[in-house]
PDB file of N, CA and C in Angstrom:
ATOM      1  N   UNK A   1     -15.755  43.433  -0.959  1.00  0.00           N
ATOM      2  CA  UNK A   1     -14.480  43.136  -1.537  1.00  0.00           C
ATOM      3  C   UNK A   1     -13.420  43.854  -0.714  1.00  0.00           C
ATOM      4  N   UNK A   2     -12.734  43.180   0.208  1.00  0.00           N
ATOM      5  CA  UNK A   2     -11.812  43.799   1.127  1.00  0.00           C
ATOM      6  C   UNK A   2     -10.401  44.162  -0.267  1.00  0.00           C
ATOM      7  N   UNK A   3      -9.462  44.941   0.350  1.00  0.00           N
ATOM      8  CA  UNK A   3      -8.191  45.145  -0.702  1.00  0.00           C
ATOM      9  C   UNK A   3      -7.809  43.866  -0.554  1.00  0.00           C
ATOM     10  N   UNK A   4      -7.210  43.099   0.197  1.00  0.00           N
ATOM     11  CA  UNK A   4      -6.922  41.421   0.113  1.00  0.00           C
ATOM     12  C   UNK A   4      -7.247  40.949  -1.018  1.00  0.00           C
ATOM     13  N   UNK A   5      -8.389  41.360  -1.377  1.00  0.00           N
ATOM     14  CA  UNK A   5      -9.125  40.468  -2.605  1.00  0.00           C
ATOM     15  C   UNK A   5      -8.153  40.892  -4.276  1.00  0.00           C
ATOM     16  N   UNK A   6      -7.304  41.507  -4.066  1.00  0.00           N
ATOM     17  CA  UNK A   6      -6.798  41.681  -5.791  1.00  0.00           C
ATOM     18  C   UNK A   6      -7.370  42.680  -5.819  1.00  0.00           C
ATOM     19  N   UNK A   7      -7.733  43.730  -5.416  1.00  0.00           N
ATOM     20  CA  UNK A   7      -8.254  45.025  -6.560  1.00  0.00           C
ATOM     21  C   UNK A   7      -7.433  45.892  -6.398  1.00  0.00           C
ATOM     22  N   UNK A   8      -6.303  45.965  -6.106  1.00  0.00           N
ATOM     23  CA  UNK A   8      -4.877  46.660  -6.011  1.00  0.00           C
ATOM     24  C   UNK A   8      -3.958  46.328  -7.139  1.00  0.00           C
ATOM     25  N   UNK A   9      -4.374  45.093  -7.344  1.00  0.00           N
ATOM     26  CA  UNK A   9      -3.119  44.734  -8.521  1.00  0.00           C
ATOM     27  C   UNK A   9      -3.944  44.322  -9.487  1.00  0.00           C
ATOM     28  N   UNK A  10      -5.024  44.426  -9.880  1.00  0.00           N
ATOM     29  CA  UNK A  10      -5.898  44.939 -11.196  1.00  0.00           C
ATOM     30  C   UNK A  10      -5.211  45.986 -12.112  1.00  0.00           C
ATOM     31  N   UNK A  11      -5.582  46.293 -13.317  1.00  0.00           N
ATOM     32  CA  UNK A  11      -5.087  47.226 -13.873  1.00  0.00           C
ATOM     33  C   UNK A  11      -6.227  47.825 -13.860  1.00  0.00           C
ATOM     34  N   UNK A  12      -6.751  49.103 -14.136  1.00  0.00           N
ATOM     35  CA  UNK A  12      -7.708  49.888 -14.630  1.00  0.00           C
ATOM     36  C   UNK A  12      -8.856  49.624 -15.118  1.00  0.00           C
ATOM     37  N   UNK A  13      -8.671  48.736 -16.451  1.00  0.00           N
ATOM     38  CA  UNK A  13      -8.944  48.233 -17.423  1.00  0.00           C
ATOM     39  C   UNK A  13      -9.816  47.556 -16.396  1.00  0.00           C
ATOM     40  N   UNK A  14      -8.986  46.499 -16.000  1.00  0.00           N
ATOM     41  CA  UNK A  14      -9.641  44.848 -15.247  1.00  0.00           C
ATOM     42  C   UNK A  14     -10.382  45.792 -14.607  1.00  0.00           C
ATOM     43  N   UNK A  15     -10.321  46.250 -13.748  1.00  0.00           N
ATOM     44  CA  UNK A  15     -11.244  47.410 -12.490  1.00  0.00           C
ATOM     45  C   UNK A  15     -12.389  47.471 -13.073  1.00  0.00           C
ATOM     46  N   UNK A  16     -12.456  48.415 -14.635  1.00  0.00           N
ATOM     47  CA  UNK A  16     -13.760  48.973 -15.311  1.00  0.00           C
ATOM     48  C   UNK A  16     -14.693  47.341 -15.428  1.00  0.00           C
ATOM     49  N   UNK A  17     -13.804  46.667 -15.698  1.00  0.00           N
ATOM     50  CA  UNK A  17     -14.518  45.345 -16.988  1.00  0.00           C
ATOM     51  C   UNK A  17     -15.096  45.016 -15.657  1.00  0.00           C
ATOM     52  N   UNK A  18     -14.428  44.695 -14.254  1.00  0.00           N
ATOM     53  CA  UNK A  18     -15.029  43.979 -13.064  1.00  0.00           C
ATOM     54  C   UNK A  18     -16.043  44.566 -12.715  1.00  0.00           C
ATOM     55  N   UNK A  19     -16.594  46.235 -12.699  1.00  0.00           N
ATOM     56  CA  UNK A  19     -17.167  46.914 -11.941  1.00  0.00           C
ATOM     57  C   UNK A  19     -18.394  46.670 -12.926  1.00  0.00           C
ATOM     58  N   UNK A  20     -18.730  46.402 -14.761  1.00  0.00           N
ATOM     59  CA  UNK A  20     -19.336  46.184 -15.396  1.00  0.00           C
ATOM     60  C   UNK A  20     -20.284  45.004 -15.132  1.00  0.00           C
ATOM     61  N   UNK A  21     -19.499  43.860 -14.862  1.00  0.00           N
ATOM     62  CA  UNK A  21     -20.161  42.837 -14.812  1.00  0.00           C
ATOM     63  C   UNK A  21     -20.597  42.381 -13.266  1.00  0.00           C
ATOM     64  N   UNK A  22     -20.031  43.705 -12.545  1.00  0.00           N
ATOM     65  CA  UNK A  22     -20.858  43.091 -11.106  1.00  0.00           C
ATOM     66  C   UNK A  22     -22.159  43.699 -11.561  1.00  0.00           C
ATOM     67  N   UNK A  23     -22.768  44.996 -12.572  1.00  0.00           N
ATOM     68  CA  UNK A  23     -23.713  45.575 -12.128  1.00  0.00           C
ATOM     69  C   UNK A  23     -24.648  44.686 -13.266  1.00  0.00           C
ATOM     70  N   UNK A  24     -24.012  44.184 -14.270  1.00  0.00           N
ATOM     71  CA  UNK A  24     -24.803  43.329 -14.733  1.00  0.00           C
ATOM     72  C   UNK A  24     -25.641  41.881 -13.851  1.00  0.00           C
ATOM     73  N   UNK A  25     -24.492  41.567 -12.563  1.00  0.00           N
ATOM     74  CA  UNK A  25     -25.274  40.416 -12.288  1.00  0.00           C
ATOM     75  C   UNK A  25     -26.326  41.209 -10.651  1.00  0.00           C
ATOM     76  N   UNK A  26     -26.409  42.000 -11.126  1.00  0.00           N
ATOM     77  CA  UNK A  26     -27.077  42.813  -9.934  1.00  0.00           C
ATOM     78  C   UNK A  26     -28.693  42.140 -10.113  1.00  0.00           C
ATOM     79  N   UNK A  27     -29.460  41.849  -9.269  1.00  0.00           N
ATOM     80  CA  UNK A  27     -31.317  41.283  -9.719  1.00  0.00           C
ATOM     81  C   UNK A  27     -31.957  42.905 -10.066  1.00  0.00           C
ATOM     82  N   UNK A  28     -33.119  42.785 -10.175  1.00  0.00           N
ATOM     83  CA  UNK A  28     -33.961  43.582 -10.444  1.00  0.00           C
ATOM     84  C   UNK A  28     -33.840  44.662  -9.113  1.00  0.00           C
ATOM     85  N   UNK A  29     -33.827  45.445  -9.280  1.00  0.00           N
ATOM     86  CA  UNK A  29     -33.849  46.663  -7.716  1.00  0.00           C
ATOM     87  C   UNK A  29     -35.489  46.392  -7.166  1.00  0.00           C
ATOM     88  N   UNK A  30     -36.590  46.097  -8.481  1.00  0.00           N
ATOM     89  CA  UNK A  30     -37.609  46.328  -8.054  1.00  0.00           C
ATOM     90  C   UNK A  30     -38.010  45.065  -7.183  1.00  0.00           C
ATOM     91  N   UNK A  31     -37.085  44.245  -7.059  1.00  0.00           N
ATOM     92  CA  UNK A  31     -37.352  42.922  -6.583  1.00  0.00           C
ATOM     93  C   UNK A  31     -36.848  42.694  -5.561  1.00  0.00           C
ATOM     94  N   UNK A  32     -36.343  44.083  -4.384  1.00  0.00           N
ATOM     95  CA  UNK A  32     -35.820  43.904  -3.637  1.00  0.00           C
ATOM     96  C   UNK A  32     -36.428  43.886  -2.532  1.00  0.00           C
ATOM     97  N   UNK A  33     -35.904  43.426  -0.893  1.00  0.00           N
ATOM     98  CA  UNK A  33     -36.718  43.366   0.480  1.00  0.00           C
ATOM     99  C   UNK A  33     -35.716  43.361   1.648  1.00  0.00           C
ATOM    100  N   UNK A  34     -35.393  44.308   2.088  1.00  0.00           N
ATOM    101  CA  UNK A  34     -34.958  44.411   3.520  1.00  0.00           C
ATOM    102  C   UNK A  34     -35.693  43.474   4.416  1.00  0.00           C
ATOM    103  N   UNK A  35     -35.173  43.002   4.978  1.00  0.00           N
ATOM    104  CA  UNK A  35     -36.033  42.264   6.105  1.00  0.00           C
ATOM    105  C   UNK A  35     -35.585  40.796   6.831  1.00  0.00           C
ATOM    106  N   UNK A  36     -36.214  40.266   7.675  1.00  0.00           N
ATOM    107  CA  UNK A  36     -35.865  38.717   7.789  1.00  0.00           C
ATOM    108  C   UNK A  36     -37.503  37.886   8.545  1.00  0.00           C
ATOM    109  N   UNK A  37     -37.387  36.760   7.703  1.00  0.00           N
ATOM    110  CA  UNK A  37     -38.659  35.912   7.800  1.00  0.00           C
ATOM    111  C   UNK A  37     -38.448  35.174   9.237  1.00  0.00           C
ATOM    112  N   UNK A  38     -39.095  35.206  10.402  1.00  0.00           N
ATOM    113  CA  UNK A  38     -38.888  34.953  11.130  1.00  0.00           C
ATOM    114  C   UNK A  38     -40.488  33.974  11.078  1.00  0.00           C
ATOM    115  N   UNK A  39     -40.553  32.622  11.236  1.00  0.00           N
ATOM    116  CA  UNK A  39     -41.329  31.786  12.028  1.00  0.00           C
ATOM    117  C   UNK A  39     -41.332  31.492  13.216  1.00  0.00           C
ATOM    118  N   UNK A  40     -43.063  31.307  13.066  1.00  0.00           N
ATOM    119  CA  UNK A  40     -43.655  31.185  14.598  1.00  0.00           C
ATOM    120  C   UNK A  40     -44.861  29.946  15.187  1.00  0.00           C
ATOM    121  N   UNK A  41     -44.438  29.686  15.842  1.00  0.00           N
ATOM    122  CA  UNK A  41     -45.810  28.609  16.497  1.00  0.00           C
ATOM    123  C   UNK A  41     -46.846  29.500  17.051  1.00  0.00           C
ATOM    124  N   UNK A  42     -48.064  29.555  17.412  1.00  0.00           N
ATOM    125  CA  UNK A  42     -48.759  30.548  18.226  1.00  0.00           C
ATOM    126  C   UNK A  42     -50.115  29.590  19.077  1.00  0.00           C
ATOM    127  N   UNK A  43     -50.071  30.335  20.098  1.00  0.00           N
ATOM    128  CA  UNK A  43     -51.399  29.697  20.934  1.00  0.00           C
ATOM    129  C   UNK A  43     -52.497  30.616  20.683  1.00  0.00           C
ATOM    130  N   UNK A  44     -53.331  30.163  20.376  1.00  0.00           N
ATOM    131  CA  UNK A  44     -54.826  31.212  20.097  1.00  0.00           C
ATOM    132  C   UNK A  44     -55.493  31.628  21.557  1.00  0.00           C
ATOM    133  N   UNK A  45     -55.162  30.682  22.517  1.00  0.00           N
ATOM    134  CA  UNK A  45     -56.271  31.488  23.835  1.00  0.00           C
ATOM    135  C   UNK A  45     -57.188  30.423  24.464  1.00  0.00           C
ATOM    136  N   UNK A  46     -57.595  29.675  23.084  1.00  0.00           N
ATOM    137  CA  UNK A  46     -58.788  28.883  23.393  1.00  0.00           C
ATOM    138  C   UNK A  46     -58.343  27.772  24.571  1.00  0.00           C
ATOM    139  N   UNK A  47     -58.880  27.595  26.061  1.00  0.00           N
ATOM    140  CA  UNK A  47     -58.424  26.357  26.897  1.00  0.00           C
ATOM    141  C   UNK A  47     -58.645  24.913  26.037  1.00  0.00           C
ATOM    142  N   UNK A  48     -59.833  24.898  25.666  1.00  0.00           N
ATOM    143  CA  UNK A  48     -60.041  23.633  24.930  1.00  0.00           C
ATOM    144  C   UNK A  48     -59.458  23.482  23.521  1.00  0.00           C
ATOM    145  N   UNK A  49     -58.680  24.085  22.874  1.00  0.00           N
ATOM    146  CA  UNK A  49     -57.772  23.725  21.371  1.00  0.00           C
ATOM    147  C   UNK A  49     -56.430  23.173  21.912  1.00  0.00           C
ATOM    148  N   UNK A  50     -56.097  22.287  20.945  1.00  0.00           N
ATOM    149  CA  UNK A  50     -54.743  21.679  20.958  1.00  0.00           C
ATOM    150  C   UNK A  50     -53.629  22.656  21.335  1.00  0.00           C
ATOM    151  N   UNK A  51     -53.622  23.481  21.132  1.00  0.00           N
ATOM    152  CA  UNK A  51     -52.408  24.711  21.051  1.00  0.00           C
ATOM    153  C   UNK A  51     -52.015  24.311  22.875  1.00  0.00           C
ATOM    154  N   UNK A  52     -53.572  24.647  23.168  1.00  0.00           N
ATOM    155  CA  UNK A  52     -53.167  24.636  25.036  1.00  0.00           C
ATOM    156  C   UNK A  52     -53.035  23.577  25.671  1.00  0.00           C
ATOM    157  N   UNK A  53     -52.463  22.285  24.722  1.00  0.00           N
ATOM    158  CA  UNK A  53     -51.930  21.054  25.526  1.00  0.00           C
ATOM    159  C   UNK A  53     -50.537  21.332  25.024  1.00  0.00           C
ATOM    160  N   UNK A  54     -50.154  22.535  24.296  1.00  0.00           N
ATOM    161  CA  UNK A  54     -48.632  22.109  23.492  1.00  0.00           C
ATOM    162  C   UNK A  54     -48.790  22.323  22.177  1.00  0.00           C
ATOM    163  N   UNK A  55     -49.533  21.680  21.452  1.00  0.00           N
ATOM    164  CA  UNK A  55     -49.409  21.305  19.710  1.00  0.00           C
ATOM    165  C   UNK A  55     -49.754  22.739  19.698  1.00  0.00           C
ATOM    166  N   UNK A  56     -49.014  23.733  19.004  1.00  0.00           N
ATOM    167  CA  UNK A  56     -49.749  25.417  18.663  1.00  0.00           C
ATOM    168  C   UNK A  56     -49.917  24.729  16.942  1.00  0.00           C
ATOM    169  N   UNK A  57     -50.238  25.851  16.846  1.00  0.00           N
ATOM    170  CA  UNK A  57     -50.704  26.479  15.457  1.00  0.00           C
ATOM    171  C   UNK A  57     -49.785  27.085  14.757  1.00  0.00           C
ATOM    172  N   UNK A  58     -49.541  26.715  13.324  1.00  0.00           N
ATOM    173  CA  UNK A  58     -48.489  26.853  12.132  1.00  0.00           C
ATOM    174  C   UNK A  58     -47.660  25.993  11.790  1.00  0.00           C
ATOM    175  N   UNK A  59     -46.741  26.057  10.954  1.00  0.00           N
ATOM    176  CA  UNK A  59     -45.919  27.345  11.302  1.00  0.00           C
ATOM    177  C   UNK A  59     -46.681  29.182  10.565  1.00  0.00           C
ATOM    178  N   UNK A  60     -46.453  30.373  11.130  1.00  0.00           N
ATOM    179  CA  UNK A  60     -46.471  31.387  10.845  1.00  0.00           C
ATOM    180  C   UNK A  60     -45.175  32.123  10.904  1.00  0.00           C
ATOM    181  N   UNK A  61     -45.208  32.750   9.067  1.00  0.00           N
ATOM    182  CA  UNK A  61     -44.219  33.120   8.957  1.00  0.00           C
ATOM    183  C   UNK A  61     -44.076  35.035   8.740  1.00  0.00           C
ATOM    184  N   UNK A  62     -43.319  35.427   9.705  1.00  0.00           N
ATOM    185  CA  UNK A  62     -43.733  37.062   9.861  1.00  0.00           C
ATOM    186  C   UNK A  62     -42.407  37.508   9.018  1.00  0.00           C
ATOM    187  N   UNK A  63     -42.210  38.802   8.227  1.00  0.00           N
ATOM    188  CA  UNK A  63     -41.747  39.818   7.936  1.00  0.00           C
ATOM    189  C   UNK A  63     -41.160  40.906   8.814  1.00  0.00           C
ATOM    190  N   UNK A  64     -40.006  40.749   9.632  1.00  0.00           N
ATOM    191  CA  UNK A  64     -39.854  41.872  10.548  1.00  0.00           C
ATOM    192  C   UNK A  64     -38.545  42.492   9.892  1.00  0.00           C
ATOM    193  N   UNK A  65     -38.946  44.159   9.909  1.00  0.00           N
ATOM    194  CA  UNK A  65     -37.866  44.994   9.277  1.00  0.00           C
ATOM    195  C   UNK A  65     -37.209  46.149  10.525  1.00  0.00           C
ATOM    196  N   UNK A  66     -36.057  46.206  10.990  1.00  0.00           N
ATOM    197  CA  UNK A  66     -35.453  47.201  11.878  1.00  0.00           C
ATOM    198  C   UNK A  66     -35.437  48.530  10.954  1.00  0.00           C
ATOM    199  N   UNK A  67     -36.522  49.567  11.731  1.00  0.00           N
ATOM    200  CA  UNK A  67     -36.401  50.485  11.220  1.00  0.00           C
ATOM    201  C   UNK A  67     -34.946  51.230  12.179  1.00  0.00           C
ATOM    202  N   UNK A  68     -34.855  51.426  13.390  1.00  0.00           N
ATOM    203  CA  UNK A  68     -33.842  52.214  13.905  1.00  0.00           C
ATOM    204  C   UNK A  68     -33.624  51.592  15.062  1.00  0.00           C
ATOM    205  N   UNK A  69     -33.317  52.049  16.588  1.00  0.00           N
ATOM    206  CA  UNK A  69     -32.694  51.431  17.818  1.00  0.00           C
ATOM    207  C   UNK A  69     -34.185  51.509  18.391  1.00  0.00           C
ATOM    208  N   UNK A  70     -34.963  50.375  18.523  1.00  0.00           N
ATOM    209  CA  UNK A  70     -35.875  50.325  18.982  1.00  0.00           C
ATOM    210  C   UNK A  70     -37.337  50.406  18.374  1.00  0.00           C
ATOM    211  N   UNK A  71     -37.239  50.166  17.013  1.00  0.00           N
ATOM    212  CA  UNK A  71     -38.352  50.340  16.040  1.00  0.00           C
ATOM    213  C   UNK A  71     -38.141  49.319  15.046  1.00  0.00           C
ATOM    214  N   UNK A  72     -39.035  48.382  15.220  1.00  0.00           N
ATOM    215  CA  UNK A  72     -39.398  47.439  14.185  1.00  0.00           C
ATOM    216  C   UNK A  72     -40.999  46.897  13.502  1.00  0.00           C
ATOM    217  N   UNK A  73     -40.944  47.151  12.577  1.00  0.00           N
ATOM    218  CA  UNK A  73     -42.310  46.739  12.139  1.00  0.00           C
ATOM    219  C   UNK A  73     -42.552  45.457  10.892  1.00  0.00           C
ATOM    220  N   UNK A  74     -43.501  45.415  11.035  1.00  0.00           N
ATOM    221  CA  UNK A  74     -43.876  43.731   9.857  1.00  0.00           C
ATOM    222  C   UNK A  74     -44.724  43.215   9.889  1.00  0.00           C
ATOM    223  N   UNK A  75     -45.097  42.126   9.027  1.00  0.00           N
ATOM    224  CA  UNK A  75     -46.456  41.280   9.436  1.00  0.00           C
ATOM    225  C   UNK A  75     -46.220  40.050   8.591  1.00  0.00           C
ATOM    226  N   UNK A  76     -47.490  39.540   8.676  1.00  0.00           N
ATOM    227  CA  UNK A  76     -47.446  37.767   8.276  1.00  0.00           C
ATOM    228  C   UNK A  76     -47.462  37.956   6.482  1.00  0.00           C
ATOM    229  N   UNK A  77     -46.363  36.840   6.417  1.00  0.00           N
ATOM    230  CA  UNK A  77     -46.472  36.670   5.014  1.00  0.00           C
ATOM    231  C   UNK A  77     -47.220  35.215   4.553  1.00  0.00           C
ATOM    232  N   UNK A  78     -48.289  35.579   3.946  1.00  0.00           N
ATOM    233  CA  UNK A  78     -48.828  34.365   3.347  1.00  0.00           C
ATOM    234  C   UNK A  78     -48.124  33.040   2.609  1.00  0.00           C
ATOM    235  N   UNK A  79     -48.609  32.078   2.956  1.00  0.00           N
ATOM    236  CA  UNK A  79     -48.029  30.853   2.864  1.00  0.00           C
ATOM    237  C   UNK A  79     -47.389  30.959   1.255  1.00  0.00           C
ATOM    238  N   UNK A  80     -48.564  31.808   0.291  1.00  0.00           N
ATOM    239  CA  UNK A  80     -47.841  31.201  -0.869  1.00  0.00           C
ATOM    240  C   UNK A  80     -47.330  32.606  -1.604  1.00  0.00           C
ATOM    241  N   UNK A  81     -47.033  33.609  -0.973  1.00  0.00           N
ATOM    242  CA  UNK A  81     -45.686  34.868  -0.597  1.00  0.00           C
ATOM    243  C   UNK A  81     -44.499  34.474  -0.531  1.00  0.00           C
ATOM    244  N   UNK A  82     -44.577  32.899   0.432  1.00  0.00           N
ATOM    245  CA  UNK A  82     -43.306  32.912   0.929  1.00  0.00           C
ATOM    246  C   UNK A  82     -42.295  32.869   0.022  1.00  0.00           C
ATOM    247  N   UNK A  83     -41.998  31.875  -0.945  1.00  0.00           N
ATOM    248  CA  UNK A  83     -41.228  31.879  -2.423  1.00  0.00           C
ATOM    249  C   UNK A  83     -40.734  33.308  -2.638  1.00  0.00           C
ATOM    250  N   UNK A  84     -41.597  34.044  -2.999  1.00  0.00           N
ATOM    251  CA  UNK A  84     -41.263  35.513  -3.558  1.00  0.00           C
ATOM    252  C   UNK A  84     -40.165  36.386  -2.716  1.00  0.00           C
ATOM    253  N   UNK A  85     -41.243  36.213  -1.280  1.00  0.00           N
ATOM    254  CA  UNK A  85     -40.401  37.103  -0.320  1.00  0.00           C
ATOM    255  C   UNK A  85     -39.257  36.594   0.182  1.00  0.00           C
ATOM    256  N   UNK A  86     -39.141  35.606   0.055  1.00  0.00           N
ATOM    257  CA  UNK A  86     -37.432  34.707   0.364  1.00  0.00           C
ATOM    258  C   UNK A  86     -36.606  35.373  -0.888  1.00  0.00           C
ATOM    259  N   UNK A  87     -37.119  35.038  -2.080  1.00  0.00           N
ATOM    260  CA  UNK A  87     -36.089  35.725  -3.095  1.00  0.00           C
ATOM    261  C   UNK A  87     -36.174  37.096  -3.229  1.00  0.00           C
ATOM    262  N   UNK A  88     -36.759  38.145  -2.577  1.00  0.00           N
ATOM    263  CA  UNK A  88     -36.664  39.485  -2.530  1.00  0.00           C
ATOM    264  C   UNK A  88     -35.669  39.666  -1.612  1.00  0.00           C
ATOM    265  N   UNK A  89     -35.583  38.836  -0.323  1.00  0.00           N
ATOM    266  CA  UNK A  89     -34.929  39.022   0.580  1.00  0.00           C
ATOM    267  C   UNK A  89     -33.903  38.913  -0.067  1.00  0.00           C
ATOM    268  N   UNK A  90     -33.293  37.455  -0.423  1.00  0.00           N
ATOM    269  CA  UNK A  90     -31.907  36.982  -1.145  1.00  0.00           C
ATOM    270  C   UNK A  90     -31.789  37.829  -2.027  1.00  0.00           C
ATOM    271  N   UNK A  91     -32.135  38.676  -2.802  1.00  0.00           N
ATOM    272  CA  UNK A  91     -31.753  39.904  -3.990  1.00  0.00           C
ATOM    273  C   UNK A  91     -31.207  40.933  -3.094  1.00  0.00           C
ATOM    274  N   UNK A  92     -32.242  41.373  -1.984  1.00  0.00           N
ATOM    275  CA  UNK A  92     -31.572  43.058  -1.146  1.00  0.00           C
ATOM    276  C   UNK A  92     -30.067  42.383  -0.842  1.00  0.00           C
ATOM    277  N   UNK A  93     -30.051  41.319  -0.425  1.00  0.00           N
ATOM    278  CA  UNK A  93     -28.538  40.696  -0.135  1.00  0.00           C
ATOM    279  C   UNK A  93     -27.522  40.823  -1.039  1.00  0.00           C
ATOM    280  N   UNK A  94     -28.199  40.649  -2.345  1.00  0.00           N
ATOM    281  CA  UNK A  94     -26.980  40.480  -3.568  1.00  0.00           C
ATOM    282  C   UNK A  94     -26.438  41.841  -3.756  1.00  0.00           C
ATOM    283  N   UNK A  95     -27.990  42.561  -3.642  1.00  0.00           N
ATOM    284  CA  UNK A  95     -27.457  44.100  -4.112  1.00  0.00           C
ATOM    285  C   UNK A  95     -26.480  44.670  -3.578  1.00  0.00           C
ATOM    286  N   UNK A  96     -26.618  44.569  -2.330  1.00  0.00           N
ATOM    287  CA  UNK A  96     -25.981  45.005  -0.549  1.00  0.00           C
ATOM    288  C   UNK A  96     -24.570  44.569  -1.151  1.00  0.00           C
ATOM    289  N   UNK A  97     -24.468  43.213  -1.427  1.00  0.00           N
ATOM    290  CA  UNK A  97     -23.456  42.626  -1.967  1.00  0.00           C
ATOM    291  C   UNK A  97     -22.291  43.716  -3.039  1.00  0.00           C
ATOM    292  N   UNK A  98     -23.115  43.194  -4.231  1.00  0.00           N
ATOM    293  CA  UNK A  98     -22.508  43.933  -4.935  1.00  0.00           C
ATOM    294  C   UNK A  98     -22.477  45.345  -5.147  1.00  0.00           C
ATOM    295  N   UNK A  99     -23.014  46.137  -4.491  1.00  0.00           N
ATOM    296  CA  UNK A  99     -22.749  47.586  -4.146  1.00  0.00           C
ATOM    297  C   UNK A  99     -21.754  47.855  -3.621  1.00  0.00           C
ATOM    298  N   UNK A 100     -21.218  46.898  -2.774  1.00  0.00           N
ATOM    299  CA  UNK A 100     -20.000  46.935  -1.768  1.00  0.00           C
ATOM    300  C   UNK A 100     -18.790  46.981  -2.760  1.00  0.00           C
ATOM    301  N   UNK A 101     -18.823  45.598  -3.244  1.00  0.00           N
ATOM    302  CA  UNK A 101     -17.682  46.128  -4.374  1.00  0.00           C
ATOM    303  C   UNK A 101     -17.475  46.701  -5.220  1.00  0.00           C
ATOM    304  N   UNK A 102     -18.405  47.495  -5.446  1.00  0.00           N
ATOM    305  CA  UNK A 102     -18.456  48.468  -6.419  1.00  0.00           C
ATOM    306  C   UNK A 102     -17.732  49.316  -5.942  1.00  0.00           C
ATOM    307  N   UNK A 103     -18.101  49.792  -4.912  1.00  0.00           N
ATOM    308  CA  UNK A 103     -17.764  51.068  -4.163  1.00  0.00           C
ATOM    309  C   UNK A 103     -16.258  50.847  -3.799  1.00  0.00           C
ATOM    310  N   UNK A 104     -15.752  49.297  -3.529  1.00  0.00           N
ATOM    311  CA  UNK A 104     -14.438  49.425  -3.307  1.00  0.00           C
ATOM    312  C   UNK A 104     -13.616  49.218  -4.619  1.00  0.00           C
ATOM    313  N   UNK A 105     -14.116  49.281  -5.671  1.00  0.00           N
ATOM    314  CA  UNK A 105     -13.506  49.405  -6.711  1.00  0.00           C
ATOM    315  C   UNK A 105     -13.558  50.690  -7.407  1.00  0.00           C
ATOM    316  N   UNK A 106     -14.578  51.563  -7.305  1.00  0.00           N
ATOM    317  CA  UNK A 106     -14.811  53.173  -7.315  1.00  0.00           C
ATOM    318  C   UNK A 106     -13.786  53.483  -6.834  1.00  0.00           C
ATOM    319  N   UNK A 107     -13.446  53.394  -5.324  1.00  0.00           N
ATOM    320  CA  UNK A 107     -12.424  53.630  -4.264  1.00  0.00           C
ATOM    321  C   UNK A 107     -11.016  53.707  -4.839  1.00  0.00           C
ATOM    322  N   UNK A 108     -11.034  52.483  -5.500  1.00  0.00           N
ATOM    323  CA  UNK A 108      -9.774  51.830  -6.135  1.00  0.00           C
ATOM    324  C   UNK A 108      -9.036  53.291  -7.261  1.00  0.00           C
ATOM    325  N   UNK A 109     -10.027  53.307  -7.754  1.00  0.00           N
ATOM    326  CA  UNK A 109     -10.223  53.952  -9.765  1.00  0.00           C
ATOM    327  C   UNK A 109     -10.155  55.397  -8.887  1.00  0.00           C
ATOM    328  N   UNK A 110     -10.555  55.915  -7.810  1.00  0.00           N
ATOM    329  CA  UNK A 110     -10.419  57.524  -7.324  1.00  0.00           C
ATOM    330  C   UNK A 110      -9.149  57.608  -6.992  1.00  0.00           C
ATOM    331  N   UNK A 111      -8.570  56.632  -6.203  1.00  0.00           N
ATOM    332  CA  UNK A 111      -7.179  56.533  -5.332  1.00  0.00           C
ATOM    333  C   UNK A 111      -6.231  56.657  -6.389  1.00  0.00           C
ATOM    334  N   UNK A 112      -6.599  56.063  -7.201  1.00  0.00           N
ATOM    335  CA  UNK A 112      -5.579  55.933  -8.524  1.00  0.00           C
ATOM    336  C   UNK A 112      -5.857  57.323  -9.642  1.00  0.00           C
ATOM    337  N   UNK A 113      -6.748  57.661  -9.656  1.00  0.00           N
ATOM    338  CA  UNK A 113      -6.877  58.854 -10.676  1.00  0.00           C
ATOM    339  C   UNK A 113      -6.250  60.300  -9.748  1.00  0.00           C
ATOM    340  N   UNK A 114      -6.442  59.849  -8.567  1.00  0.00           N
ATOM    341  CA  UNK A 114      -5.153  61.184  -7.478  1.00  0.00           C
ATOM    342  C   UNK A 114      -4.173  61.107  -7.921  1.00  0.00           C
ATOM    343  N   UNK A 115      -3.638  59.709  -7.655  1.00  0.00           N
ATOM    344  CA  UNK A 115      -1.974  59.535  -8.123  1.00  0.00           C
ATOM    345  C   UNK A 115      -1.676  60.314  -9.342  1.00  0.00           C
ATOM    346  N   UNK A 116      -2.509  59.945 -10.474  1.00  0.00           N
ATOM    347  CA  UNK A 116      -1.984  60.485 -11.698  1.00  0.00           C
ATOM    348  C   UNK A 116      -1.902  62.123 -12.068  1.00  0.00           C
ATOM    349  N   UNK A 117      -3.189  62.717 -10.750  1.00  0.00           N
ATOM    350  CA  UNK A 117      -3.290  64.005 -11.064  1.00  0.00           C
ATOM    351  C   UNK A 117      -1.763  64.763 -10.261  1.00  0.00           C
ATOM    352  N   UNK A 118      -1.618  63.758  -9.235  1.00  0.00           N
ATOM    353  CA  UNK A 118      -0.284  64.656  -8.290  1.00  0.00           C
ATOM    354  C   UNK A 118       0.840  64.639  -9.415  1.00  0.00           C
ATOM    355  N   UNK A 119       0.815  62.906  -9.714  1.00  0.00           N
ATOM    356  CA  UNK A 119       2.158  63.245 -10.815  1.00  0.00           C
ATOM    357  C   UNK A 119       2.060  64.295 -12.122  1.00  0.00           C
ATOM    358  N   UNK A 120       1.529  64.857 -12.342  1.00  0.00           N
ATOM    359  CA  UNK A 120       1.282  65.381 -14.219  1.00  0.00           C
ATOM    360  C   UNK A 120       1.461  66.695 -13.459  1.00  0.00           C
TER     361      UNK A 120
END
């Protein structure tokens, strides 16, 4: 939620009620997944299998997570994972999401509780 968005000319009130119902539409935390599903074709090796005229094998769908600058780890998610781990993924997103505006509405409600302490 950039300031552009109205949370400057909110009142307080609106601020609390907004910051309520983002955490209500928050998913389950336990349902969450960093990551991105990356598919793959693969050749097995064999000269005589289809793979080694062209046609590979899959699709295979991997789990890769950036741990830091140069560290990533993951593995194959089973065909019938995939459902789940797509919507774990799409949840870490929402959260990511709405954490953000939280925090710029926290931001908001601190900036403003200064003001009142300088004036009094």
């Amino acid at each position: 939620m950039k300031a552009s968005s109205g949370v400057k000319r909110l009142s307080r009130l609106a601020l609390q009620r907004r910051r309520r119902g983002l955490v209500e539409l928050l998913p389950p935390v336990e349902e969450t997944l960093r990551g991105s599903l990356v598919e793959r074709y693969l050749t097995c090796g064999n000269p005589a299998c289809k793979c080694a005229r062209g046609e590979r094998h899959g699709p295979v769908w991997y789990l890769t997570v950036t741990l830091g600058p140069g560290r990533t780890t993951g593995g194959i998610v089973a065909a019938e994972q995939l459902g789940q781990v797509r919507c774990w993924i799409d949840n870490y997103h929402k959260v990511k999401e709405h954490l953000e505006k939280i925090s710029e509405i926290n931001r908001e409600l601190l900036r403003r509780s200064r003001k009142q302490t300088k004036k009094a």
